[in-house]
C-alpha atoms as a PDB file:
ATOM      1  CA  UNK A   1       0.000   0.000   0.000  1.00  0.00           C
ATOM      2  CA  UNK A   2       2.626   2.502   0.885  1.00  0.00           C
ATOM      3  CA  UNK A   3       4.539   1.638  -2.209  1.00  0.00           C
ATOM      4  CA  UNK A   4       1.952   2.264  -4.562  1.00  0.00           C
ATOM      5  CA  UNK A   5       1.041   5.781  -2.891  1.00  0.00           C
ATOM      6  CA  UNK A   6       4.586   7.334  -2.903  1.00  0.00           C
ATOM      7  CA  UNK A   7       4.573   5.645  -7.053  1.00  0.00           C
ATOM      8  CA  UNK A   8       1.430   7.906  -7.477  1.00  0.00           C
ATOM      9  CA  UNK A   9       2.862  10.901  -6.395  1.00  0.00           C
ATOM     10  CA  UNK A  10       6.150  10.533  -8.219  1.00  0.00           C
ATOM     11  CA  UNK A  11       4.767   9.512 -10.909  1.00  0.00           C
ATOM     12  CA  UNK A  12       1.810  11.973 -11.627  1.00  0.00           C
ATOM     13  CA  UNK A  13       3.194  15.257 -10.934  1.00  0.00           C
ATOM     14  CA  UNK A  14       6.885  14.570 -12.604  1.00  0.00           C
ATOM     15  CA  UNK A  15       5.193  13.790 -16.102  1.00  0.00           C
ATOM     16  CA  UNK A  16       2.982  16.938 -15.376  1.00  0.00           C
ATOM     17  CA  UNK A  17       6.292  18.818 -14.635  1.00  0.00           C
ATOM     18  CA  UNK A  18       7.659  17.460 -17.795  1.00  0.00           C
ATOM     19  CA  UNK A  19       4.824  18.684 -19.579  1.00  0.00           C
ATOM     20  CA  UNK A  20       5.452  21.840 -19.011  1.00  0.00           C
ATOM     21  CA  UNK A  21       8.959  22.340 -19.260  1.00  0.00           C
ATOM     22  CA  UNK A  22       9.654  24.417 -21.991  1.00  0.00           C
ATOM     23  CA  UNK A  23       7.330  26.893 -20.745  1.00  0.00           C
ATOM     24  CA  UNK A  24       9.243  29.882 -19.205  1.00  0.00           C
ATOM     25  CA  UNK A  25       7.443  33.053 -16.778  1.00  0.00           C
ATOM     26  CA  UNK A  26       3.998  32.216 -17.018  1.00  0.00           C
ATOM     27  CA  UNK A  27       0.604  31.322 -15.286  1.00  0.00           C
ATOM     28  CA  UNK A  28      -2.186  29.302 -16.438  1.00  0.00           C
ATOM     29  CA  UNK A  29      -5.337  29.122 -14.592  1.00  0.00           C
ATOM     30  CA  UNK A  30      -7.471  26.343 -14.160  1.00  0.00           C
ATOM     31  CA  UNK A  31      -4.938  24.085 -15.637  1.00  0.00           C
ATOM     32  CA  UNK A  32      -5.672  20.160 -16.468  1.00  0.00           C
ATOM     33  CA  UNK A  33      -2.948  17.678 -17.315  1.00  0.00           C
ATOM     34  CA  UNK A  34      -3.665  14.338 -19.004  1.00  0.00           C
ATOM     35  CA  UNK A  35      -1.306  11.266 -19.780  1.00  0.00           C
ATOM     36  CA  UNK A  36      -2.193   7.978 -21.941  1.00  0.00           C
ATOM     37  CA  UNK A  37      -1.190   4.156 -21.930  1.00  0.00           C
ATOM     38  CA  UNK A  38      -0.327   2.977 -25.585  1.00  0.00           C
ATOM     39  CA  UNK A  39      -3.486   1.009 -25.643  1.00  0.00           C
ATOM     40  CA  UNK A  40      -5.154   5.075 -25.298  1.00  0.00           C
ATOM     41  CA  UNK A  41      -6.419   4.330 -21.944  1.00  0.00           C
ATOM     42  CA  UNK A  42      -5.787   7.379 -19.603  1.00  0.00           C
ATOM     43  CA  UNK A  43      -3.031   6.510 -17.171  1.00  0.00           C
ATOM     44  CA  UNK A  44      -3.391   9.957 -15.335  1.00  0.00           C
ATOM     45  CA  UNK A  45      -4.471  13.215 -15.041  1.00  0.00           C
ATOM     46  CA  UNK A  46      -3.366  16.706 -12.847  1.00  0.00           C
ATOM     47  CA  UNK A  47      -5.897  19.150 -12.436  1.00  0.00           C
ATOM     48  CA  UNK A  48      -5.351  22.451 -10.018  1.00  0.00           C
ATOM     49  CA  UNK A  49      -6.744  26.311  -9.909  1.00  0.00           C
ATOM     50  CA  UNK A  50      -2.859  27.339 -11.077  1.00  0.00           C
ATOM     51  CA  UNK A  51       0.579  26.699 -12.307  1.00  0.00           C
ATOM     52  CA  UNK A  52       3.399  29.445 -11.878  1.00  0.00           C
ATOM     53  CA  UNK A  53       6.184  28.533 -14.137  1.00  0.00           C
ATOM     54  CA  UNK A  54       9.024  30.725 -12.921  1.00  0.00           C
ATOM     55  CA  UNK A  55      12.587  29.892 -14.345  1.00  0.00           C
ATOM     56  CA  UNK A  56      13.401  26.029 -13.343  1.00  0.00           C
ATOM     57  CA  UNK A  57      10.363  25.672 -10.815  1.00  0.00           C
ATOM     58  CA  UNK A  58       6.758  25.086 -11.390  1.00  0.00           C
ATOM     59  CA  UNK A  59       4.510  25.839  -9.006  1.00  0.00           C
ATOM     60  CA  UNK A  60       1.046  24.212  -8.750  1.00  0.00           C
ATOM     61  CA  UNK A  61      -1.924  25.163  -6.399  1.00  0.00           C
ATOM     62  CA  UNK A  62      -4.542  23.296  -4.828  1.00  0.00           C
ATOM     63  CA  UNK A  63      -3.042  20.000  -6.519  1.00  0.00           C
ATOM     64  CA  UNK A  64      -5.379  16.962  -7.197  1.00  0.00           C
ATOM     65  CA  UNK A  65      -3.825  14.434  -9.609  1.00  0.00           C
ATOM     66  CA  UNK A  66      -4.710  10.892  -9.844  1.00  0.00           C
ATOM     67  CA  UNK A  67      -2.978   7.660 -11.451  1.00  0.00           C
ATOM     68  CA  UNK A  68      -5.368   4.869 -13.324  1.00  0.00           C
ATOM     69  CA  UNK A  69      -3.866   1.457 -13.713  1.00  0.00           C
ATOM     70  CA  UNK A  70      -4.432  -1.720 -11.354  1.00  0.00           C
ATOM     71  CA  UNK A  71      -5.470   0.460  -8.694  1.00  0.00           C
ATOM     72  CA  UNK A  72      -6.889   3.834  -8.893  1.00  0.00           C
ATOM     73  CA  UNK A  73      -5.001   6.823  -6.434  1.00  0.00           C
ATOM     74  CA  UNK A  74      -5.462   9.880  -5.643  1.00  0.00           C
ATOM     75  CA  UNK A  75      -2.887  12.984  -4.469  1.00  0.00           C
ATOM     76  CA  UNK A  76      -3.811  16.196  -2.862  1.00  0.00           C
ATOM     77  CA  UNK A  77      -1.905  19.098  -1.576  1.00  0.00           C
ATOM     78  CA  UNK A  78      -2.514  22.624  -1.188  1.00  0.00           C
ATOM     79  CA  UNK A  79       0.556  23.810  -3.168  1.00  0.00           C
ATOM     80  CA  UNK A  80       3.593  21.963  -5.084  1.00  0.00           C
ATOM     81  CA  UNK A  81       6.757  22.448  -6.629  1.00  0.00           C
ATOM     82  CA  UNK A  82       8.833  20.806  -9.001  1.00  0.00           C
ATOM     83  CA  UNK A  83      12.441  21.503  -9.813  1.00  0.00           C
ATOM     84  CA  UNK A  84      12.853  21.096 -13.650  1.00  0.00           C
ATOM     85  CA  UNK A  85      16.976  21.507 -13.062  1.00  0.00           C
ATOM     86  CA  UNK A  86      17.217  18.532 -10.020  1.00  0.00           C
ATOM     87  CA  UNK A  87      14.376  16.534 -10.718  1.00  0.00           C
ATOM     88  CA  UNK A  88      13.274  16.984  -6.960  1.00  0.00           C
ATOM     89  CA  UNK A  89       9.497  17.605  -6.005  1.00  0.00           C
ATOM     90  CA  UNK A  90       7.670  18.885  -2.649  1.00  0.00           C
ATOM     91  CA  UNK A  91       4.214  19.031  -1.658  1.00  0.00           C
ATOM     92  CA  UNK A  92       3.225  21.168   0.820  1.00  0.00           C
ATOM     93  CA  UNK A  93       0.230  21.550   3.365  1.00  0.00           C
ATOM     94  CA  UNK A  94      -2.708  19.153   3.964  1.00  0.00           C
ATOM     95  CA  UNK A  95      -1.076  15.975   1.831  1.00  0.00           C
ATOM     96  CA  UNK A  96      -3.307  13.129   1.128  1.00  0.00           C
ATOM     97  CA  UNK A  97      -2.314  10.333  -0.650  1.00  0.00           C
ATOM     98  CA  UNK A  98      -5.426   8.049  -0.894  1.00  0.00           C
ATOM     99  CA  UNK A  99      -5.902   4.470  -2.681  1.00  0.00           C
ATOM    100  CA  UNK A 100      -8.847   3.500  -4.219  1.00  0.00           C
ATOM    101  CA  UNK A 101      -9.036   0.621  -1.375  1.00  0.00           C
ATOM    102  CA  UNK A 102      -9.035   3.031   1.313  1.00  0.00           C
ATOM    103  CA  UNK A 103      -5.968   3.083   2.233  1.00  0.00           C
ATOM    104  CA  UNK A 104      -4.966   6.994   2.982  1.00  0.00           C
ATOM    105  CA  UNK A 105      -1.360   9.104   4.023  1.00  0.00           C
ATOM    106  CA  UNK A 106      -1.917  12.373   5.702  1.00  0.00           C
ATOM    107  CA  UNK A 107       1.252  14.771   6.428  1.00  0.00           C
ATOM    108  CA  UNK A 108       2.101  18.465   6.236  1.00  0.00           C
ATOM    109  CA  UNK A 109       4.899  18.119   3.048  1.00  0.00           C
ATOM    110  CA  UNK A 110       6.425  15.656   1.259  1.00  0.00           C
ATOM    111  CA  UNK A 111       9.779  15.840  -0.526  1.00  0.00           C
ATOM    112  CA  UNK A 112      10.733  12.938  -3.456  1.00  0.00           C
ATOM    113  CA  UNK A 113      14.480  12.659  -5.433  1.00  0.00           C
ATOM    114  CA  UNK A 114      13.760  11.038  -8.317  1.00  0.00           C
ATOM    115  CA  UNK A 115      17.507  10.850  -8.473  1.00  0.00           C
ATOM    116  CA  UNK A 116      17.939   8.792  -5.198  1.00  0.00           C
ATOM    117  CA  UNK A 117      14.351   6.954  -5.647  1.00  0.00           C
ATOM    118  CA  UNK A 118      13.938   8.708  -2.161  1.00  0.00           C
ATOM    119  CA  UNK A 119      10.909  10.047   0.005  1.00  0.00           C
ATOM    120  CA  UNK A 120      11.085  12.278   2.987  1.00  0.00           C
ATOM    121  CA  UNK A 121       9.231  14.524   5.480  1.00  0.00           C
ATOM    122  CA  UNK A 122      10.484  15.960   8.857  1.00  0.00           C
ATOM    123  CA  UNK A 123       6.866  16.433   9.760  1.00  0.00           C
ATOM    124  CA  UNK A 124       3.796  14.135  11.674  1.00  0.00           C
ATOM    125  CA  UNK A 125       3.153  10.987   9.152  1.00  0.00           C
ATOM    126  CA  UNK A 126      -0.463   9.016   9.321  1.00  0.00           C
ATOM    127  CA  UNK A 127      -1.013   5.865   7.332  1.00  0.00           C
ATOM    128  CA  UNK A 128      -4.253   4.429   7.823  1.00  0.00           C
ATOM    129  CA  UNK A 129      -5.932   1.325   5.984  1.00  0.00           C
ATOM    130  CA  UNK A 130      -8.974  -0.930   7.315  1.00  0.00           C
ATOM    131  CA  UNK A 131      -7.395  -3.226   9.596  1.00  0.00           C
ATOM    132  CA  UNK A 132      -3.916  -1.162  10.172  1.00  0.00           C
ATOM    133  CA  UNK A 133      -2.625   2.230  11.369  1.00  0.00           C
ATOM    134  CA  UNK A 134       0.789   4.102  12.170  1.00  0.00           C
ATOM    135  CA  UNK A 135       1.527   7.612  13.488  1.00  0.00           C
ATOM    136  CA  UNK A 136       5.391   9.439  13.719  1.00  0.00           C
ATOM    137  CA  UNK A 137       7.115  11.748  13.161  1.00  0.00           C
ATOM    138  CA  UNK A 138       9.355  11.777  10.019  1.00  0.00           C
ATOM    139  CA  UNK A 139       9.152   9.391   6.876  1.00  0.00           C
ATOM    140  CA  UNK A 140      11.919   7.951   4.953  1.00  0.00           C
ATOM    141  CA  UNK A 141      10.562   5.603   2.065  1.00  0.00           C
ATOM    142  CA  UNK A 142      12.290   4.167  -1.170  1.00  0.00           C
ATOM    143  CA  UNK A 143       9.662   3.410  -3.182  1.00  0.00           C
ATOM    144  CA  UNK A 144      11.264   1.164  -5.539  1.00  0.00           C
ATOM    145  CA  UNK A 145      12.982  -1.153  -3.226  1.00  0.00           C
ATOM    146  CA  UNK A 146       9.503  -0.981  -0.581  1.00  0.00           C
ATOM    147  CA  UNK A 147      10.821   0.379   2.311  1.00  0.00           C
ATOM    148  CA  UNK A 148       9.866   2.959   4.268  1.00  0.00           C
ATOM    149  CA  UNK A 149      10.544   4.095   7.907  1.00  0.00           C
ATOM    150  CA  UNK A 150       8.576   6.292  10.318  1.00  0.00           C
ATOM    151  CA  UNK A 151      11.732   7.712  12.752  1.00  0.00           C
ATOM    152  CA  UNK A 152      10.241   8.660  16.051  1.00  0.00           C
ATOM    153  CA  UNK A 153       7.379   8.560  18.344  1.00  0.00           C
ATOM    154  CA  UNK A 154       5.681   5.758  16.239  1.00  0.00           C
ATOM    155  CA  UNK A 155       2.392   4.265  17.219  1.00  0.00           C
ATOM    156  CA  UNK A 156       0.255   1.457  15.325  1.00  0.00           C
ATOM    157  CA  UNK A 157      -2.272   0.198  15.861  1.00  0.00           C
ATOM    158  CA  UNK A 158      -3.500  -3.540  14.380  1.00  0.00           C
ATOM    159  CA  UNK A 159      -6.997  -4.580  14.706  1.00  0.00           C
ATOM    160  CA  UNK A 160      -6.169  -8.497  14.518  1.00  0.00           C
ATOM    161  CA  UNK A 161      -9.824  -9.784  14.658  1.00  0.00           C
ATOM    162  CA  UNK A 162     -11.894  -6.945  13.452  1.00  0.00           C
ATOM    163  CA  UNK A 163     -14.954  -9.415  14.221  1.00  0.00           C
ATOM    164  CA  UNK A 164     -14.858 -10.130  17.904  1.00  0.00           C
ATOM    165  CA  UNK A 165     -13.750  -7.589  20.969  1.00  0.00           C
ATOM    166  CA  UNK A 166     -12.019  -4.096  21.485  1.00  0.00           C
ATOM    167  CA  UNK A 167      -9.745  -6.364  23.386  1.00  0.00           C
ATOM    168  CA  UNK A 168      -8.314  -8.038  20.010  1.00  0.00           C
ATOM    169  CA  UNK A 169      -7.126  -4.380  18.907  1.00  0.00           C
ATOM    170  CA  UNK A 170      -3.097  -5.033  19.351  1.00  0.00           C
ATOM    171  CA  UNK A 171      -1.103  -1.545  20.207  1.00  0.00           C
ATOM    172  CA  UNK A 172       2.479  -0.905  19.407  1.00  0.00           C
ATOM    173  CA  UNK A 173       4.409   2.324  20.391  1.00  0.00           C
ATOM    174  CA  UNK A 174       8.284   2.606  20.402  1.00  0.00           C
ATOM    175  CA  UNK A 175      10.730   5.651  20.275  1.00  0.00           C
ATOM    176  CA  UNK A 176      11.872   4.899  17.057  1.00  0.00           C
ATOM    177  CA  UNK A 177      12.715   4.086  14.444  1.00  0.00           C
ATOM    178  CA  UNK A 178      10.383   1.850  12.389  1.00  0.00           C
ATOM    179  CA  UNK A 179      11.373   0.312   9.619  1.00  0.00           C
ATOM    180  CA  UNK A 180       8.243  -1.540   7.410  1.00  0.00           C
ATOM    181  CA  UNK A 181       9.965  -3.882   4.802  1.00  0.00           C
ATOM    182  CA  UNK A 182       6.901  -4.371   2.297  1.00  0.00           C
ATOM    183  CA  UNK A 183       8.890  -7.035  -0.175  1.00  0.00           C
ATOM    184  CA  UNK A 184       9.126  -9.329   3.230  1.00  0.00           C
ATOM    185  CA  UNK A 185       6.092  -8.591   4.794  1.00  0.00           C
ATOM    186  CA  UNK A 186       8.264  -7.610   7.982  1.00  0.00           C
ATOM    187  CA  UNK A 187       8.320  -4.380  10.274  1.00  0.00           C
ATOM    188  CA  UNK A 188      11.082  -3.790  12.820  1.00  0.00           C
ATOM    189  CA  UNK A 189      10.489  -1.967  15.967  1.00  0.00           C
ATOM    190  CA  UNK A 190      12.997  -0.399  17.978  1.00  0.00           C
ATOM    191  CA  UNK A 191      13.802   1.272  21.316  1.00  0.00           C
ATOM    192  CA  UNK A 192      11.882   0.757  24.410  1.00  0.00           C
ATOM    193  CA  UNK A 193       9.103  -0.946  22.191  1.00  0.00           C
ATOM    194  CA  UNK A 194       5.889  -1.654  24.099  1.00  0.00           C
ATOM    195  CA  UNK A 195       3.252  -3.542  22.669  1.00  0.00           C
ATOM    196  CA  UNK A 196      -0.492  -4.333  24.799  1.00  0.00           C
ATOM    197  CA  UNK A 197      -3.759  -6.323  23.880  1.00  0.00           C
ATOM    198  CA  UNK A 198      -6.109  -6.711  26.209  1.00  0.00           C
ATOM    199  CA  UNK A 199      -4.584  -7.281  29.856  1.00  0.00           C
ATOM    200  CA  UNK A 200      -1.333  -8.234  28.658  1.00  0.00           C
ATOM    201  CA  UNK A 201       1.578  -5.905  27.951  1.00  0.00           C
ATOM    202  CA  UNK A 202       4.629  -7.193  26.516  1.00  0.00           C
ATOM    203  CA  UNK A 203       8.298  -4.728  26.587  1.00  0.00           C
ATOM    204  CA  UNK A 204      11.475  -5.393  24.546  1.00  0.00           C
ATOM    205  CA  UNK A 205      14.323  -3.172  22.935  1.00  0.00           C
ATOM    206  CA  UNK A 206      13.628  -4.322  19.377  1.00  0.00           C
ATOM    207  CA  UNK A 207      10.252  -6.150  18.326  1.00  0.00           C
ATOM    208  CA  UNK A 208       9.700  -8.121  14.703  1.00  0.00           C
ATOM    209  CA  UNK A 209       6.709  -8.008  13.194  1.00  0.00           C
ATOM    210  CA  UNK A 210       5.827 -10.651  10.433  1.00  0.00           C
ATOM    211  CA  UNK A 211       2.860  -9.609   8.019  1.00  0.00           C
ATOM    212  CA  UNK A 212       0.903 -12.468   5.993  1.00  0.00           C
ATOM    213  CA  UNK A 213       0.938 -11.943   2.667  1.00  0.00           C
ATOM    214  CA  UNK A 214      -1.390  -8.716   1.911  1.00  0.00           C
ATOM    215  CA  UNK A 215      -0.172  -6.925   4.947  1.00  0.00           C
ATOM    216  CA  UNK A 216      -3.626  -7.457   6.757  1.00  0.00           C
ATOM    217  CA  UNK A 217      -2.872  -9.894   9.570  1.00  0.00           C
ATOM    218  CA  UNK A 218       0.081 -10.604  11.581  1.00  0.00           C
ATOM    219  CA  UNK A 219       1.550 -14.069  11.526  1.00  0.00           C
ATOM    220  CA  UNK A 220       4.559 -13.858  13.915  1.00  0.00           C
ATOM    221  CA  UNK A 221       6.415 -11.793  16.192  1.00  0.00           C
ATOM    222  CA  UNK A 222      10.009 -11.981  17.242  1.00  0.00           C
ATOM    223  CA  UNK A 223      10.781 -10.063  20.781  1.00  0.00           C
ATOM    224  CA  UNK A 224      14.509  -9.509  21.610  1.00  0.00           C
ATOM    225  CA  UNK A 225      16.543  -8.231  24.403  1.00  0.00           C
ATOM    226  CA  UNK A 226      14.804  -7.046  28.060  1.00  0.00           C
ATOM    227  CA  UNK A 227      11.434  -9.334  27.392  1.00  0.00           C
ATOM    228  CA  UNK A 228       8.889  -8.166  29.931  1.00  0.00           C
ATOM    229  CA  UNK A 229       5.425 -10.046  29.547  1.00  0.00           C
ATOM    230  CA  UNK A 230       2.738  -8.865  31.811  1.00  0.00           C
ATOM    231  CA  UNK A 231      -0.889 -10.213  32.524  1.00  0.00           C
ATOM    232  CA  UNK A 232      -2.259  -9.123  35.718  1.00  0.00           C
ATOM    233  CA  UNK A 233      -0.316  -9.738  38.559  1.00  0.00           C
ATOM    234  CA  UNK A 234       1.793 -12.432  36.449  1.00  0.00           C
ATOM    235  CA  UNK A 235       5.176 -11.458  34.824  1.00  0.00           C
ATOM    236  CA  UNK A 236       7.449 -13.263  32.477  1.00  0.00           C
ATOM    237  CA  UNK A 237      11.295 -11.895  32.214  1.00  0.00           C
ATOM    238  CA  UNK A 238      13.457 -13.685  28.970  1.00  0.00           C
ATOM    239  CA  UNK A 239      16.111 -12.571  26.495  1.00  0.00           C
ATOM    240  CA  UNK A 240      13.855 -13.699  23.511  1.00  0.00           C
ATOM    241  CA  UNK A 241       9.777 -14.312  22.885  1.00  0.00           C
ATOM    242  CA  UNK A 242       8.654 -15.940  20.030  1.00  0.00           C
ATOM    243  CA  UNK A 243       4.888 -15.358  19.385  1.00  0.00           C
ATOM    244  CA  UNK A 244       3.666 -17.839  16.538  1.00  0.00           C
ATOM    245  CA  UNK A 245      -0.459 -16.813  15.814  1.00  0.00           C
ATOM    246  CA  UNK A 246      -1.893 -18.824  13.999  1.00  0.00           C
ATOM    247  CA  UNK A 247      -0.772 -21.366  16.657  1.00  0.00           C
ATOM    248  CA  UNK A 248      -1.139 -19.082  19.443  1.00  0.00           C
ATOM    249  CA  UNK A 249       2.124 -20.406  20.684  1.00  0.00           C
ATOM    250  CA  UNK A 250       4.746 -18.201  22.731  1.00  0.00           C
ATOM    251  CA  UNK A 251       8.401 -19.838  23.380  1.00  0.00           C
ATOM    252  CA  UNK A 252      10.884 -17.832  25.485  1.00  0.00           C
ATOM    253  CA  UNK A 253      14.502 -18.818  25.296  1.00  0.00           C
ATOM    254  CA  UNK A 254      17.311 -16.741  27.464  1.00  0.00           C
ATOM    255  CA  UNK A 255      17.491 -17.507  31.048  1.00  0.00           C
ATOM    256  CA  UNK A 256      13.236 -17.092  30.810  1.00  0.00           C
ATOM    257  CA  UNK A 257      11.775 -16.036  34.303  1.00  0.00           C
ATOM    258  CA  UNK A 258       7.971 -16.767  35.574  1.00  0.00           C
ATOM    259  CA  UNK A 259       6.515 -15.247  38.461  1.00  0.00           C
ATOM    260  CA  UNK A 260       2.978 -16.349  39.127  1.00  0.00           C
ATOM    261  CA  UNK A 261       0.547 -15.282  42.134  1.00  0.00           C
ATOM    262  CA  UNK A 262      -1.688 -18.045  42.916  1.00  0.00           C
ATOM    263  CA  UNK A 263      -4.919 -16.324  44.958  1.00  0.00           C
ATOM    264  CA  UNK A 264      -3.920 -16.885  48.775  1.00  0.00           C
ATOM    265  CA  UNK A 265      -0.833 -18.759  48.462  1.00  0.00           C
ATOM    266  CA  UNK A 266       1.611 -15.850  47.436  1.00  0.00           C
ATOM    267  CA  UNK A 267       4.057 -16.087  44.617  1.00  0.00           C
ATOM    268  CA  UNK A 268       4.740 -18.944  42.467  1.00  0.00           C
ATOM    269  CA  UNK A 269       8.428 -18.430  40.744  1.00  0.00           C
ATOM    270  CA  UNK A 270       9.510 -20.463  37.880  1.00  0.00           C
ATOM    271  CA  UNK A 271      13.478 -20.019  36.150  1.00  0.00           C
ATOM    272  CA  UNK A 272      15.122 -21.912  32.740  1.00  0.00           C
ATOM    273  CA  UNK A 273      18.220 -21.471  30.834  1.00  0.00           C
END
């Protein structure tokens, strides 16, 4: 999903910028862009109130460009500019990137090297789909290798049975970064990551999150370094967790640590290698 969203924006507005190229000091008002496939099917279109050409930049207002093809998006921003000399394009103020599934990316600018195949924004990120969220601060992405990373503050959220209870609705937060790995289905989490469903909290300096295959469930998680596991008044220390779901299996390895308190009867302590 993120992929396809940065693709959009890269895409769309560099041809549009292209289009225009050998235009020099002028405005046109009420501007619309259009692109075709070589079968004559529209592959996208750009469509804004203006576009200031002014030496090497172009500078489009109230942007809304979208990109036909196996999935339709959408971009909007409030103003753009493309750099005909570098290659290198920023949107600015209220970004949305949204896929014809749903899937949606808010932020306050976005900057793209076409150069570098690189994405970036200093500013609050929020990537939203039906069964998955994230919030951060900062983006990196590289669109054509499916990476991306949010690099601070990061919170998701994974609603892992949408069917049943709130108390299926898995939370993640870490300090950052997080780096989401769409080619392998695999997000990393690092620094003091703490993760809770339900009653149970779990803590560890670096958490692995496997995706199935469309990015809409999680099928395993890999906990290392400081494992906390809490469930009431039970706790569970280790040096690694190993969470398989569709078995609903956990195995700790590294000196793992039980404490259980049994009603009446005080605690219940429990130690392996």
């Amino acid at each position: 999903m993120m992929n396809k969203l940065f693709l959009t924006i890269c895409f769309v507005l560099m041809t549009a910028a292209f289009s225009l190229a050998n235009e020099q000091e002028q405005k046109f008002q009420g501007f619309n862009l259009e692109g075709f496939a070589n079968d004559g099917s529209k592959a996208w279109d750009v469509n804004g109130e203006t576009a200031d050409i002014l030496g090497p930049e172009i500078k489009l207002t109230n942007v809304d460009a979208n990109s036909y093809g196996e999935q339709t998006m959408n971009v909007k921003a409030k103003t753009g500019f493309i750099n005909q000399t570098s290659g290198k394009m920023r949107l600015e103020e209220n970004v949305v990137v949204t896929s014809e599934d749903g899937s949606q990316l808010v932020t306050d600018s976005l900057e793209w090297d076409r150069n570098e195949d690189l994405v970036t924004t200093t500013d609050d990120v929020k990537i939203t789909d039906q069964r998955f969220s994230a919030y951060g601060t900062g983006m990196e992405a590289k669109p054509g290798t499916k990476l991306a990373q949010l690099n601070k503050d990061v919170t998701v959220f994974v609603d892992t049975q949408p069917e049943a209870s709130d108390d299926k609705l898995l939370t993640i937060t870490s300090d950052g970064p997080v780096v989401i790995d769409q080619a392998t289905g695999k997000a990393v989490f690092d620094k003091n990551v703490v993760a809770v469903q339900g009653d149970r909290t779990l803590k560890a300096d670096t958490m692995e999150v496997y995706f199935n295959e469309d990015m809409s469930a999680i099928s395993s998680m890999v906990c290392i370094g400081n494992v906390v596991i809490t469930q009431g008044e039970n706790k569970t220390y280790a040096e690694k967790a190993v969470y398989d779901a569709q078995q609903q299996k956990l195995t700790l390895s590294g000196r793992p640590k039980l404490i259980l308190l049994t009603e009446g009867e005080g605690a219940i302590t429990s130690s392996g290698n």
